[in-house]
N, C-alpha and C. Protein backbone atom coordinates (compact mmCIF):
# COMPACT_ATOMS: atom_id res chain seq x y z
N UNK A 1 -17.31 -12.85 -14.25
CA UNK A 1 -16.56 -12.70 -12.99
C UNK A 1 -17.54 -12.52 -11.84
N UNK A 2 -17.06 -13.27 -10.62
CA UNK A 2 -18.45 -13.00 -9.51
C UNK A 2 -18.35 -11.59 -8.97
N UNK A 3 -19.75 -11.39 -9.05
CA UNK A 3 -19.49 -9.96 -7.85
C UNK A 3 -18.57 -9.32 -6.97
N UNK A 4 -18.65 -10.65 -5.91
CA UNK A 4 -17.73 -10.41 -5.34
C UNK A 4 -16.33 -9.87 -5.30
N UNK A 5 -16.03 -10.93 -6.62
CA UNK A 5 -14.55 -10.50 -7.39
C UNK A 5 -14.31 -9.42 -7.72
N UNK A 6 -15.53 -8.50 -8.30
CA UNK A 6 -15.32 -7.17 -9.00
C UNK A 6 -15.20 -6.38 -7.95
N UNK A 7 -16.11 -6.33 -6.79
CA UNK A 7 -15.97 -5.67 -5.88
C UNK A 7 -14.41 -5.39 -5.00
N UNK A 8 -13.89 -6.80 -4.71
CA UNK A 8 -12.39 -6.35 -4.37
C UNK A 8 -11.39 -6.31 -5.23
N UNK A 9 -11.57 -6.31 -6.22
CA UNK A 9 -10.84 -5.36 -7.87
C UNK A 9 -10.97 -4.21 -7.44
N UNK A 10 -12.57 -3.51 -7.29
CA UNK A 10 -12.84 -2.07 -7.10
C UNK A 10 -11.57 -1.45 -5.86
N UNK A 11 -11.59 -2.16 -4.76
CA UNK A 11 -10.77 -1.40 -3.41
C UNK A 11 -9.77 -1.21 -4.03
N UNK A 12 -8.74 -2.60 -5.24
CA UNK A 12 -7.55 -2.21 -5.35
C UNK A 12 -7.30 -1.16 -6.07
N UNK A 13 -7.90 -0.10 -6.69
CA UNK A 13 -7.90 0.62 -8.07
C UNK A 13 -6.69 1.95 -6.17
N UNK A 14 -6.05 2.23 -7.26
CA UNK A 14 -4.82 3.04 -6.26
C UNK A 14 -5.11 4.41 -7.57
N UNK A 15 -4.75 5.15 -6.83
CA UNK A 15 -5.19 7.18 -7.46
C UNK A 15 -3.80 7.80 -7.65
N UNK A 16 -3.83 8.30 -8.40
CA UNK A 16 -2.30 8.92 -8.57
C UNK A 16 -2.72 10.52 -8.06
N UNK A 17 -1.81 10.67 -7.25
CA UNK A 17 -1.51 11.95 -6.30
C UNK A 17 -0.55 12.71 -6.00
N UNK A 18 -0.35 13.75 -5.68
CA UNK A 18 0.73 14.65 -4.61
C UNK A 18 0.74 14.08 -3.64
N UNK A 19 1.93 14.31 -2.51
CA UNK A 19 1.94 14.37 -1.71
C UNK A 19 1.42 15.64 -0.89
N UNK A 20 0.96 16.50 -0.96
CA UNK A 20 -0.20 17.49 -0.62
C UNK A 20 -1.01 17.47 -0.63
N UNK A 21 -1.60 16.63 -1.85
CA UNK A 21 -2.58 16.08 -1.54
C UNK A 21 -3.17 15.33 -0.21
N UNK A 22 -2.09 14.07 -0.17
CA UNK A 22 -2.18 13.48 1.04
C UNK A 22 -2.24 14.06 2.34
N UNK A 23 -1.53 15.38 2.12
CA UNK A 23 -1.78 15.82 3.81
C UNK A 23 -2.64 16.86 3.91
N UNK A 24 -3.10 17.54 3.12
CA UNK A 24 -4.12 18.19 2.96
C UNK A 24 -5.54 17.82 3.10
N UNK A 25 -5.93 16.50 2.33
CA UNK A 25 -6.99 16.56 2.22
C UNK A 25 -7.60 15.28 3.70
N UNK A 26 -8.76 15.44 4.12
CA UNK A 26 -9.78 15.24 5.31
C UNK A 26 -9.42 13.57 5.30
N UNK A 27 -8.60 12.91 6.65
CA UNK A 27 -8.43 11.34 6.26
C UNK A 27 -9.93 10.92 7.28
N UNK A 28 -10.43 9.98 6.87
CA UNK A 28 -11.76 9.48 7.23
C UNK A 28 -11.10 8.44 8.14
N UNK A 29 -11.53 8.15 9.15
CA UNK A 29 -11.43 6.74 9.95
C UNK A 29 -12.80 6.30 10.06
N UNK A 30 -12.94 5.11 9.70
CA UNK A 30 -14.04 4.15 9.73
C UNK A 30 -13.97 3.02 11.31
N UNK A 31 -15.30 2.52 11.35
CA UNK A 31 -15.17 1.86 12.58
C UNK A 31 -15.56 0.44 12.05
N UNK A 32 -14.96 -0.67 12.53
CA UNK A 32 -15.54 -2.16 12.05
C UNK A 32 -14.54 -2.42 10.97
N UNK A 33 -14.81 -2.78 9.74
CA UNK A 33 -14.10 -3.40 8.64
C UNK A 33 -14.24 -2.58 7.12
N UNK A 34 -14.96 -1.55 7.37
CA UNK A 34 -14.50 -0.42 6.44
C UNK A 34 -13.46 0.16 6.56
N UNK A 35 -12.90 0.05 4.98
CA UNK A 35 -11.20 0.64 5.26
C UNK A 35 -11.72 2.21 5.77
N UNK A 36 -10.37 2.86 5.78
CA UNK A 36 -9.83 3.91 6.12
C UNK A 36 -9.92 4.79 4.84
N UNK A 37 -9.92 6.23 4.69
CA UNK A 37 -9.57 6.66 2.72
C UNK A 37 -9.58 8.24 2.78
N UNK A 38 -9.49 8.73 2.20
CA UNK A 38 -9.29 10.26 2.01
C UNK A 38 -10.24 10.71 1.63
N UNK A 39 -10.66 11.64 2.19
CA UNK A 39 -11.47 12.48 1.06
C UNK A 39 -11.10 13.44 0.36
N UNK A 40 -10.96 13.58 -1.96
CA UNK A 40 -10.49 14.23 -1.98
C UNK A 40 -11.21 14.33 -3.20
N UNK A 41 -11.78 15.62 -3.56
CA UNK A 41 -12.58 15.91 -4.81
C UNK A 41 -13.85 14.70 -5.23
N UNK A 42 -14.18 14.70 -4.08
CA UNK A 42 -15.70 14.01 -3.94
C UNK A 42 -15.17 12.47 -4.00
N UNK A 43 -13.45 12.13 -4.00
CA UNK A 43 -12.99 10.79 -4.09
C UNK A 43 -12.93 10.29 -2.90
N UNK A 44 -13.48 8.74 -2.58
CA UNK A 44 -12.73 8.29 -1.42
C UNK A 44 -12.05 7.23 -1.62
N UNK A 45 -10.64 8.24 -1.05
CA UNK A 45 -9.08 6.62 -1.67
C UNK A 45 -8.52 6.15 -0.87
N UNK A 46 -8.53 4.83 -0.86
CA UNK A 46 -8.02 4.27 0.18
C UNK A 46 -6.97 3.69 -0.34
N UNK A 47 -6.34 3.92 -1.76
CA UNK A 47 -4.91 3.25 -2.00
C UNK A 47 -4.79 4.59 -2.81
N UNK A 48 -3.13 4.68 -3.09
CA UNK A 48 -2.43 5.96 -3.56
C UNK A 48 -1.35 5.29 -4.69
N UNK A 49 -1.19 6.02 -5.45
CA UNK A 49 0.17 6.23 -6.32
C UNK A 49 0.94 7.20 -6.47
N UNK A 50 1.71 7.41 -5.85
CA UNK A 50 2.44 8.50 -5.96
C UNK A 50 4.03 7.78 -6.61
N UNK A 51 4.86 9.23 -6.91
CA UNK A 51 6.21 9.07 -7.09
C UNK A 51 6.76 10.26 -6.79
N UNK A 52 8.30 10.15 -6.04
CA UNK A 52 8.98 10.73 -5.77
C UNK A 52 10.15 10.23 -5.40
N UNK A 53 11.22 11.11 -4.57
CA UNK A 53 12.70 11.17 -4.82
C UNK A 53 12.93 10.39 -3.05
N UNK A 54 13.44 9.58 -2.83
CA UNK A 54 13.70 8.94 -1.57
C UNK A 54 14.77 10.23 -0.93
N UNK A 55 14.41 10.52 0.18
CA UNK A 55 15.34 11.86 1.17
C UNK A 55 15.94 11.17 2.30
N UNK A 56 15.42 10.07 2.81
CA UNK A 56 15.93 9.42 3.97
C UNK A 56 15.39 8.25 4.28
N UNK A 57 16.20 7.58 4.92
CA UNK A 57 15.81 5.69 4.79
C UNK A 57 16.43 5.78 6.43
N UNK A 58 15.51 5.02 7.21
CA UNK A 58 15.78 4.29 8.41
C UNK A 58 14.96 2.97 8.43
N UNK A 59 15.39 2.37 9.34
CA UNK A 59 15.38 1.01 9.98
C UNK A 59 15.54 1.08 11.68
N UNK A 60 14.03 1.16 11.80
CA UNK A 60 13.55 1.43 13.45
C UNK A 60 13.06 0.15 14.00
N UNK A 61 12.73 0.18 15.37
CA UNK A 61 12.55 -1.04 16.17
C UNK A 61 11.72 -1.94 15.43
N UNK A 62 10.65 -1.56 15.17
CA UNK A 62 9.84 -2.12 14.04
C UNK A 62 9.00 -2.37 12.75
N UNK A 63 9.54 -1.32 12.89
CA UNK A 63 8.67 -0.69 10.77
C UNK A 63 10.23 -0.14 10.18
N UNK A 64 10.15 -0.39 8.86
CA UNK A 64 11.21 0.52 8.37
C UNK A 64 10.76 1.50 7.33
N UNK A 65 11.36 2.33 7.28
CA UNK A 65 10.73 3.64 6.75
C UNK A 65 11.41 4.76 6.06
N UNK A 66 10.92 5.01 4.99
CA UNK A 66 11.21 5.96 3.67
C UNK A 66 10.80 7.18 4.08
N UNK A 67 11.17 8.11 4.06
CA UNK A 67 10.50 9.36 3.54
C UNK A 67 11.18 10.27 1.93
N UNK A 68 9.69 10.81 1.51
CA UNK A 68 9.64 10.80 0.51
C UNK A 68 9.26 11.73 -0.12
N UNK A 69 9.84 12.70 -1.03
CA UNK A 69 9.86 14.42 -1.39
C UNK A 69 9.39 14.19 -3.10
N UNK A 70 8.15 15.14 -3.19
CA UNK A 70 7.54 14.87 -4.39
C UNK A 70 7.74 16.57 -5.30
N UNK A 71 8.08 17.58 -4.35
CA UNK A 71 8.15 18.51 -4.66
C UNK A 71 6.91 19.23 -4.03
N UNK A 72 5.92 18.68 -3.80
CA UNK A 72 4.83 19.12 -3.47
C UNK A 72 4.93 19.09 -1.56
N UNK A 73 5.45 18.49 -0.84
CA UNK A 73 5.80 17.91 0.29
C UNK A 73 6.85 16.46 0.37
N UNK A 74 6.70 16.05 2.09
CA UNK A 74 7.30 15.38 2.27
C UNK A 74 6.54 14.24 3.11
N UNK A 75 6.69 13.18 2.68
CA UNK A 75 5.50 11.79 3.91
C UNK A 75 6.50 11.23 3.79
N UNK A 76 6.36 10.28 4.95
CA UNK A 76 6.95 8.64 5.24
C UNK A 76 6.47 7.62 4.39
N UNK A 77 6.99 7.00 4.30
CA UNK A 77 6.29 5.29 3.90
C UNK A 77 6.98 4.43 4.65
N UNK A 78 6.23 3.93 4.89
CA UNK A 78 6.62 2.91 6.14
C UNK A 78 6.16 1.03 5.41
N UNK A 79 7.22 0.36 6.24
CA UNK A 79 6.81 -1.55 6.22
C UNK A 79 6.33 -1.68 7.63
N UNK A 80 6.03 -2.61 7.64
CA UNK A 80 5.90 -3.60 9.02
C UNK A 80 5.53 -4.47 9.16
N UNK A 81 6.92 -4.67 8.17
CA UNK A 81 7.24 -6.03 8.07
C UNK A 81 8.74 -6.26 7.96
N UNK A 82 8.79 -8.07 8.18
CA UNK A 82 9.87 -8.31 8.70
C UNK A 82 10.54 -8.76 6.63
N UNK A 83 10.85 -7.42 6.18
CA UNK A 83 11.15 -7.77 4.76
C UNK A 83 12.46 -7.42 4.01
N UNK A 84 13.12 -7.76 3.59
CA UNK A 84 14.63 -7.22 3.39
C UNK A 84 14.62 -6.14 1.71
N UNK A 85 13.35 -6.51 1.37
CA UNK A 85 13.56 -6.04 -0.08
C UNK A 85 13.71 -4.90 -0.20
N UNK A 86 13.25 -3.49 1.01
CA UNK A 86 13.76 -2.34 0.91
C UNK A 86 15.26 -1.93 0.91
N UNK A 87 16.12 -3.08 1.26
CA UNK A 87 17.43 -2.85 1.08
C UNK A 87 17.81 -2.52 -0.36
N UNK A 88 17.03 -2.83 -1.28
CA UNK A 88 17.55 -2.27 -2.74
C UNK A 88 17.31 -0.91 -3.18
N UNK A 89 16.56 -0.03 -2.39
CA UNK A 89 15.91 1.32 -2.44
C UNK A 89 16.70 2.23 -1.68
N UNK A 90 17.49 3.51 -2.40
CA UNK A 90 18.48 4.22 -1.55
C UNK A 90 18.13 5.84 -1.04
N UNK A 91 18.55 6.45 -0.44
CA UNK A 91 18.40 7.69 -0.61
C UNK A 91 19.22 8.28 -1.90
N UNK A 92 17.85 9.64 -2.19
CA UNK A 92 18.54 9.85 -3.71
C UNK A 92 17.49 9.14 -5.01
N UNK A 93 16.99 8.09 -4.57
CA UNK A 93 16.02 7.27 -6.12
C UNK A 93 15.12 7.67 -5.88
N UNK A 94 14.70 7.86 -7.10
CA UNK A 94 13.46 7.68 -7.79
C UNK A 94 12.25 6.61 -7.65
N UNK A 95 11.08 6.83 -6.67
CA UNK A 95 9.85 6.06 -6.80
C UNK A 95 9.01 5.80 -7.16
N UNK A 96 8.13 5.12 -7.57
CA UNK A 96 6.90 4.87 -7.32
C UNK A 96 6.39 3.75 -6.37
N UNK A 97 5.86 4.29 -5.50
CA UNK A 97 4.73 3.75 -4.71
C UNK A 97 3.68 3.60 -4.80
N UNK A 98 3.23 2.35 -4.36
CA UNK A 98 1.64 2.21 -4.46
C UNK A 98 1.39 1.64 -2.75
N UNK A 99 0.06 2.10 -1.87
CA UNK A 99 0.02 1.96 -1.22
C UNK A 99 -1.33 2.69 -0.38
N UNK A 100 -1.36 2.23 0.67
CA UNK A 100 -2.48 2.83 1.78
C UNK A 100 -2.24 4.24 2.57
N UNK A 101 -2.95 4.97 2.57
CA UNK A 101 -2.87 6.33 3.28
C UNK A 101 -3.23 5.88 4.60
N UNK A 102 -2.23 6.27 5.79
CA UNK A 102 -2.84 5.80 6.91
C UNK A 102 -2.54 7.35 8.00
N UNK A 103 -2.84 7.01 9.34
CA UNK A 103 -2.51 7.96 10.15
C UNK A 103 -2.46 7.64 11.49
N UNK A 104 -1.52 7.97 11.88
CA UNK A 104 -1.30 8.11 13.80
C UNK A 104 -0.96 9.28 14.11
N UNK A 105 -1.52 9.39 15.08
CA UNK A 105 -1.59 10.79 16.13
C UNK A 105 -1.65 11.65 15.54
N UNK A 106 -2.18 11.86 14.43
CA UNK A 106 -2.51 13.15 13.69
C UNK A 106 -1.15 13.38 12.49
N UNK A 107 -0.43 12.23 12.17
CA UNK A 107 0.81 12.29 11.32
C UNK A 107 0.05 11.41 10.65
N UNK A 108 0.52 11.73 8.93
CA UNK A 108 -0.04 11.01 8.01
C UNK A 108 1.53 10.36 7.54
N UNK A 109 1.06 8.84 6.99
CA UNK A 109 2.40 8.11 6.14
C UNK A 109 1.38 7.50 5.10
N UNK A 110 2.02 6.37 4.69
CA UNK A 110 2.19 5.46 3.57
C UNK A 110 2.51 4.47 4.36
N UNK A 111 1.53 3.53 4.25
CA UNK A 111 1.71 1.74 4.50
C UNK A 111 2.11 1.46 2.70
N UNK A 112 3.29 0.96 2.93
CA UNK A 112 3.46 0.91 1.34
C UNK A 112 3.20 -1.62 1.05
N UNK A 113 2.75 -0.75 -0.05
CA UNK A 113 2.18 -2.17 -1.04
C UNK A 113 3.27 -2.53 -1.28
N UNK A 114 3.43 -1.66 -3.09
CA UNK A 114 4.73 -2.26 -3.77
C UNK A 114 5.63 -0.76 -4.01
N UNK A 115 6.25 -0.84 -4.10
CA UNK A 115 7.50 0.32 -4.67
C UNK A 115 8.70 -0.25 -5.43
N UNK A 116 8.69 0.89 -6.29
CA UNK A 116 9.22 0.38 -7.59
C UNK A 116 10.23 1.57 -8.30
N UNK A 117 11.63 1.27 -8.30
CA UNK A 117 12.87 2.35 -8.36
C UNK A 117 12.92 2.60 -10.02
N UNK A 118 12.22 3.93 -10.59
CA UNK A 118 12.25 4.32 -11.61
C UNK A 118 13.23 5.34 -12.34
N UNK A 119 13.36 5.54 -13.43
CA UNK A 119 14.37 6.78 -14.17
C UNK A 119 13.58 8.07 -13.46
N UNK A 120 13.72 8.84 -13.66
CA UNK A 120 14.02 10.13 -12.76
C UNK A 120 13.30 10.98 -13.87
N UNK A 121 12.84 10.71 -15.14
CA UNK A 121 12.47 10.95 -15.82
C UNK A 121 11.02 10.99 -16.04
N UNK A 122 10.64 10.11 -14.90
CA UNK A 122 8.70 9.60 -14.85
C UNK A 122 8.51 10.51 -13.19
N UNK A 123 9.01 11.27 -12.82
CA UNK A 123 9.08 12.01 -11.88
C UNK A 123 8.04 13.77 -12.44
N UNK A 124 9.30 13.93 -13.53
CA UNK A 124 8.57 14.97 -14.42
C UNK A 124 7.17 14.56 -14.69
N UNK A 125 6.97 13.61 -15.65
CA UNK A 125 5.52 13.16 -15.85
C UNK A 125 4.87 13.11 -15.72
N UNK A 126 4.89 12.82 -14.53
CA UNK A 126 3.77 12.26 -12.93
C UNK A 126 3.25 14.04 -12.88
N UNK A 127 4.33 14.82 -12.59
CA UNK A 127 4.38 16.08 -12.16
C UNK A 127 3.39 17.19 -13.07
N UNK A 128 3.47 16.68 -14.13
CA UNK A 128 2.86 17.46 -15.43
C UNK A 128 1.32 16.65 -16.02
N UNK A 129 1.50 14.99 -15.35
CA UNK A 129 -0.37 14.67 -15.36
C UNK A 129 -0.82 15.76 -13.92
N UNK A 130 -0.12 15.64 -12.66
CA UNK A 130 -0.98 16.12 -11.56
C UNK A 130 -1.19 17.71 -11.52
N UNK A 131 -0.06 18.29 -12.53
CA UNK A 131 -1.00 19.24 -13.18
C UNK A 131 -2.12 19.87 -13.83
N UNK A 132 -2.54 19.02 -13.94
CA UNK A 132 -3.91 19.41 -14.93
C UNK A 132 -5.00 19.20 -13.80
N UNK A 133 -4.43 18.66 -12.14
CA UNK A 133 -5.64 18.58 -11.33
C UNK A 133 -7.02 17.59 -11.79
N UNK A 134 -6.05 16.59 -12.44
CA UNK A 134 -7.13 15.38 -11.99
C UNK A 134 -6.28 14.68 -11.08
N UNK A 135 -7.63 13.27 -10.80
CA UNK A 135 -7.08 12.04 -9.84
C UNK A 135 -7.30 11.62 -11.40
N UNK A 136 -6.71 10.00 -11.58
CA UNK A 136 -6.53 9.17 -12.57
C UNK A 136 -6.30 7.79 -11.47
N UNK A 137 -7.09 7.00 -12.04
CA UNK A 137 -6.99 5.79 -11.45
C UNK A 137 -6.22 4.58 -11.88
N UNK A 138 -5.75 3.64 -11.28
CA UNK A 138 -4.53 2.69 -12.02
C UNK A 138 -3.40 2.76 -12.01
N UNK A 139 -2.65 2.26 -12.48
CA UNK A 139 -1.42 1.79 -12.18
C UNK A 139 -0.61 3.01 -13.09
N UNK A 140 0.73 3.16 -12.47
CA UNK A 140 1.54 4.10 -13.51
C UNK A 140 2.63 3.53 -14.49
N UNK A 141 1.82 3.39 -15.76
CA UNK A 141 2.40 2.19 -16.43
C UNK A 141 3.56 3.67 -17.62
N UNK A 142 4.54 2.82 -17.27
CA UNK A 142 6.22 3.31 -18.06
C UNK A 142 6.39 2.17 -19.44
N UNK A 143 6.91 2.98 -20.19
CA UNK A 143 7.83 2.12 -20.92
C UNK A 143 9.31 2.39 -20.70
N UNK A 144 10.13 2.41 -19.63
CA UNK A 144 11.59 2.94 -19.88
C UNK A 144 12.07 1.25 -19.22
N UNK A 145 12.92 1.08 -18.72
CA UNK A 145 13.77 -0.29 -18.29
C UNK A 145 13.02 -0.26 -16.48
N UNK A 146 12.24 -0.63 -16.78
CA UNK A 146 11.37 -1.44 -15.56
C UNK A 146 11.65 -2.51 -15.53
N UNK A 147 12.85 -3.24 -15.26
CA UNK A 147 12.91 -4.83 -15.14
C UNK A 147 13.12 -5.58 -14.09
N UNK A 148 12.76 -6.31 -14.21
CA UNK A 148 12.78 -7.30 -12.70
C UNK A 148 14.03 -7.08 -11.79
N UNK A 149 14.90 -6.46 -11.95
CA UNK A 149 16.12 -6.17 -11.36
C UNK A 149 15.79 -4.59 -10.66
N UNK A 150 15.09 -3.82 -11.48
CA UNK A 150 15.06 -3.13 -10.55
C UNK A 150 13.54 -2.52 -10.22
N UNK A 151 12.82 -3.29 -9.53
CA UNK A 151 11.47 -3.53 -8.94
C UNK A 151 11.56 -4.19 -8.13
N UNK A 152 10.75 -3.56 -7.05
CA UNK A 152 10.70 -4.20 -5.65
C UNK A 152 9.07 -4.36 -5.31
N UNK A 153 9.09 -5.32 -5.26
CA UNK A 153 7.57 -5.68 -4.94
C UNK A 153 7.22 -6.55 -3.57
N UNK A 154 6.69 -5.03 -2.20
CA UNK A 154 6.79 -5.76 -1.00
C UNK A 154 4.97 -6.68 -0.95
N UNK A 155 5.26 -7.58 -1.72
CA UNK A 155 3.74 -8.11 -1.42
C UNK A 155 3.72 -9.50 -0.59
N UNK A 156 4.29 -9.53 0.72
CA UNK A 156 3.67 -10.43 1.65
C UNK A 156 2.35 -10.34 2.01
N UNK A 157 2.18 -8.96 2.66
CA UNK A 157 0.84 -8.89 3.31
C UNK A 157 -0.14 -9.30 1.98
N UNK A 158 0.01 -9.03 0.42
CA UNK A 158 -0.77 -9.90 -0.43
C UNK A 158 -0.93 -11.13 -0.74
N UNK A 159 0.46 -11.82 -0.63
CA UNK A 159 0.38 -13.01 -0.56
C UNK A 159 -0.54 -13.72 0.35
N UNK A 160 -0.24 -12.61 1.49
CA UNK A 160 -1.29 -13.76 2.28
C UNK A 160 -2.81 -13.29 2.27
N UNK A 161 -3.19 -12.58 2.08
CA UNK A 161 -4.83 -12.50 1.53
C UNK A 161 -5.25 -12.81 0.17
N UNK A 162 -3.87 -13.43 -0.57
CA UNK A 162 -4.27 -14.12 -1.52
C UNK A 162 -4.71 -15.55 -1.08
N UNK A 163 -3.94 -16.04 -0.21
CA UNK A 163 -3.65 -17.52 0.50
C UNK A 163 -5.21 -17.70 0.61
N UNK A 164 -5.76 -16.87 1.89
CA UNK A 164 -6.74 -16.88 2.37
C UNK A 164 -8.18 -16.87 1.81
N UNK A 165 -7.58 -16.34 0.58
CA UNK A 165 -9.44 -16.41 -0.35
C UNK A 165 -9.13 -17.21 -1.07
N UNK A 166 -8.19 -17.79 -1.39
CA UNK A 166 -7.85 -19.19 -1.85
C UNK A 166 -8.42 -20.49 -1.04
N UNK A 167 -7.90 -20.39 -0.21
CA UNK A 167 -8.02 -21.60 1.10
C UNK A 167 -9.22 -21.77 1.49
N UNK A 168 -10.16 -20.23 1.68
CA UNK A 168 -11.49 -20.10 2.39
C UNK A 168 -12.45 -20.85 1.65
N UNK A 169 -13.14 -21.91 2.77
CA UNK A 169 -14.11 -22.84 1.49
C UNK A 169 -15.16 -22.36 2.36
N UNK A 170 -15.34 -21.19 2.78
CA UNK A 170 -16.73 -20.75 3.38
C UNK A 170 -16.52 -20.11 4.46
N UNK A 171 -15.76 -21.19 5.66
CA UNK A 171 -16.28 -20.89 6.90
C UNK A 171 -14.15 -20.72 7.28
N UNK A 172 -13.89 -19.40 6.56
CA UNK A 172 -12.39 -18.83 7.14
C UNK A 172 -11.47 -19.81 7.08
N UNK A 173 -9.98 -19.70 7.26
CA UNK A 173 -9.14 -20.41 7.66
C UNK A 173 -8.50 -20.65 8.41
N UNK A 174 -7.81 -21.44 8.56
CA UNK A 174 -7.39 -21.13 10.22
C UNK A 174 -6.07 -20.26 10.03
N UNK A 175 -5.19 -19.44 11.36
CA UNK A 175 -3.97 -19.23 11.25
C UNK A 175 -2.96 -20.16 11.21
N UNK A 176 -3.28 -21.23 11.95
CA UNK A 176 -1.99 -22.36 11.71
C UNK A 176 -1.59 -22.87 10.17
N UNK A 177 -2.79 -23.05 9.53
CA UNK A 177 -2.71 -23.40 8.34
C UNK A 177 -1.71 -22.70 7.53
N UNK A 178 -1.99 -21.71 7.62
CA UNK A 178 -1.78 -19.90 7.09
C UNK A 178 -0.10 -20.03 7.53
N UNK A 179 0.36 -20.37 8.74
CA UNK A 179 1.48 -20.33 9.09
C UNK A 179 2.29 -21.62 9.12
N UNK A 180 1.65 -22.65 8.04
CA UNK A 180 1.89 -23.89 7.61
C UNK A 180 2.50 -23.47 6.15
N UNK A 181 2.46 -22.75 5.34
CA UNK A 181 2.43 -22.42 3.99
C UNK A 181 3.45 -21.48 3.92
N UNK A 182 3.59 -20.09 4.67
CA UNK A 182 4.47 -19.29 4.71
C UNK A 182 5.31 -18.85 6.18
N UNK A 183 6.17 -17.88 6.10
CA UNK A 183 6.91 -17.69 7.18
C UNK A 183 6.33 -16.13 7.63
N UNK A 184 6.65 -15.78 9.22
CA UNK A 184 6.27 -14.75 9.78
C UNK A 184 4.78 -13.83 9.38
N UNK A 185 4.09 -15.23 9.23
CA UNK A 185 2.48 -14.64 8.93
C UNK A 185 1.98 -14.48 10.30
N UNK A 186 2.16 -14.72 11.49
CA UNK A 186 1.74 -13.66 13.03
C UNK A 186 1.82 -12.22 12.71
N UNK A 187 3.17 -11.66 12.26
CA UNK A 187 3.55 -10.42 12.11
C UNK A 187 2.18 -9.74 11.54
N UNK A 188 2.37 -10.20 10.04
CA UNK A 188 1.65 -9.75 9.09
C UNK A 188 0.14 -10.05 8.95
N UNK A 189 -0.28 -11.06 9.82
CA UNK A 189 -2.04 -11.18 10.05
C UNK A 189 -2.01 -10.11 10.91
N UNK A 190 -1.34 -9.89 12.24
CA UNK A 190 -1.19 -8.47 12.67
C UNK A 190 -1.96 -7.21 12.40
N UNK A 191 -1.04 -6.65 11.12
CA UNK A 191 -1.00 -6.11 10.35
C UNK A 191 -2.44 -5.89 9.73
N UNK A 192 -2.29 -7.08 8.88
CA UNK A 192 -3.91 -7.41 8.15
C UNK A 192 -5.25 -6.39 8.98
N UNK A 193 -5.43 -7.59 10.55
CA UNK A 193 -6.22 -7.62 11.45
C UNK A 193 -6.58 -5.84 11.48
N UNK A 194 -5.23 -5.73 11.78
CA UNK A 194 -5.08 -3.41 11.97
C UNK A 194 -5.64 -2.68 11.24
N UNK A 195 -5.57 -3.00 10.02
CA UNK A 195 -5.87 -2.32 8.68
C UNK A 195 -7.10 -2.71 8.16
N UNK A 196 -7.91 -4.19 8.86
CA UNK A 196 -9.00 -4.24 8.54
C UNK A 196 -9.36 -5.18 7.22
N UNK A 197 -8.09 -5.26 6.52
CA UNK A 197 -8.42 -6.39 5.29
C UNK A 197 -8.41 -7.75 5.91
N UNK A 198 -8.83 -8.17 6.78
CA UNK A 198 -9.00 -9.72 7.07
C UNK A 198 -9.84 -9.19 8.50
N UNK A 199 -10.47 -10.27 8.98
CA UNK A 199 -11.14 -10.24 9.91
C UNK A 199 -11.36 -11.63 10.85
N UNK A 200 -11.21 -11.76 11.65
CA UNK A 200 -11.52 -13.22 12.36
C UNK A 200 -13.71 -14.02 12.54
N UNK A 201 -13.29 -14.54 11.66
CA UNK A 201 -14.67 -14.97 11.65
C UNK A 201 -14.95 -15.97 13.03
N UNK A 202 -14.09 -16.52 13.69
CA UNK A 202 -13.79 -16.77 14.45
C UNK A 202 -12.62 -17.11 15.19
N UNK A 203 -12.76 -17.13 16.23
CA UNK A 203 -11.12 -16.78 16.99
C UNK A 203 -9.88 -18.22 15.69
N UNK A 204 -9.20 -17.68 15.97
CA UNK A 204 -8.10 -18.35 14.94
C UNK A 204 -8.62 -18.30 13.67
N UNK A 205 -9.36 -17.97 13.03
CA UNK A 205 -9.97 -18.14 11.73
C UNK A 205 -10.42 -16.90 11.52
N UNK A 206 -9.69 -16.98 9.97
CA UNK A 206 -9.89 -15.25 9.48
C UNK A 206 -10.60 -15.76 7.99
N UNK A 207 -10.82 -14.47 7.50
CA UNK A 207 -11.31 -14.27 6.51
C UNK A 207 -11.21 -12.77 5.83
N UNK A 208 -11.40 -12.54 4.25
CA UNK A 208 -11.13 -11.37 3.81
C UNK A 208 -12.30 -10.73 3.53
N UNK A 209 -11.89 -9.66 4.24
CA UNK A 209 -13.14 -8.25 4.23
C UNK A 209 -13.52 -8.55 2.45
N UNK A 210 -15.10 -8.75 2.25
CA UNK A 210 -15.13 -8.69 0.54
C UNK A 210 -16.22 -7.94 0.70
């Protein structure tokens, strides 16, 4: 596998956490195209796994947004994006999220990846690994009825930095291209651009932070 490859394998590895964690511990802002990440027990995470119980669901001018009670506290998770798939996620369920720790004005949320409506039963679980006070890295793999019916997987903004290291034969791609292939990729290069996983190698032409 090329270097390279392993290296943005490495960013995706997501930490399973509290939500106390998250607001507790020191969020780092980087300048340029280093992500953003926490500092927490000598870790720096820039993707999260958590799970918890959905408390309230809105749909604001332009992000829509979860907040989300782990027992430990309460954060947002937020889209921003133009995506309907949170309509299957209610107040009252059971989560898991995977996603980016971010912050404005001194409020911490969740840029959420994927989220995924589980038994109520992997709630406990979660609760009794983050007991023992480790981080654990990877995915929070269940065996109960995880089936395609009820998993929600918001991965536009992946799709399209998949597109893009696909497409890139060196020298970036363009956005038109990019917005030749899929729909409401302005929004979500946006997005990208904000967060730092893509970068314009030159004006109209991006490329992925590797």
């Amino acid at each position: 596998m090329p270097e390279q490859e392993r290296q943005f394998q490495r960013r995706q590895i997501a930490y399973k956490v509290n939500i106390k964690d998250i607001l507790d511990s020191r969020y780092i802002k980087n300048e340029g195209f280093t992500p953003n990440y926490l500092e927490l027990n000598s870790h720096e995470i820039s993707r999260i796994n958590i799970v918890g119980v959905v408390i309230q669901k809105s749909d604001l001018n332009n992000y829509k947004m979860l907040v989300i009670d782990d027992g430990t506290g309460k954060i947002s998770a937020r889209v921003f994006e133009n995506n309907l798939v949170l309509d299957k996620i209610d107040a009252s369920d059971v989560v898991l999220i995977i996603g980016r720790p971010r912050e404005f004005f001194s409020e911490r949320y969740i840029l959420i990846e994927t989220i995924r409506k589980i038994d109520p039963v992997w709630a406990r679980v979660r609760k009794l690994e983050l007991e023992n006070n480790r981080i654990e890295s990877g995915n929070f793999q269940t065996k109960d009825n995880l089936s395609e019916d009820n998993v929600t997987d918001l991965s536009s903004t992946n799709k399209i930095l998949k597109l893009v290291k696909e497409l890139d034969k060196g020298d970036g791609v363009s956005i038109e291209e990019l917005s030749s292939k899929t729909k409401d990729v302005d929004k979500i290069i946006e997005v990208l651009l904000k967060e730092g996983d893509v970068f314009e190698i030159k004006p109209g032409k991006l490329k992925v932070l590797e």
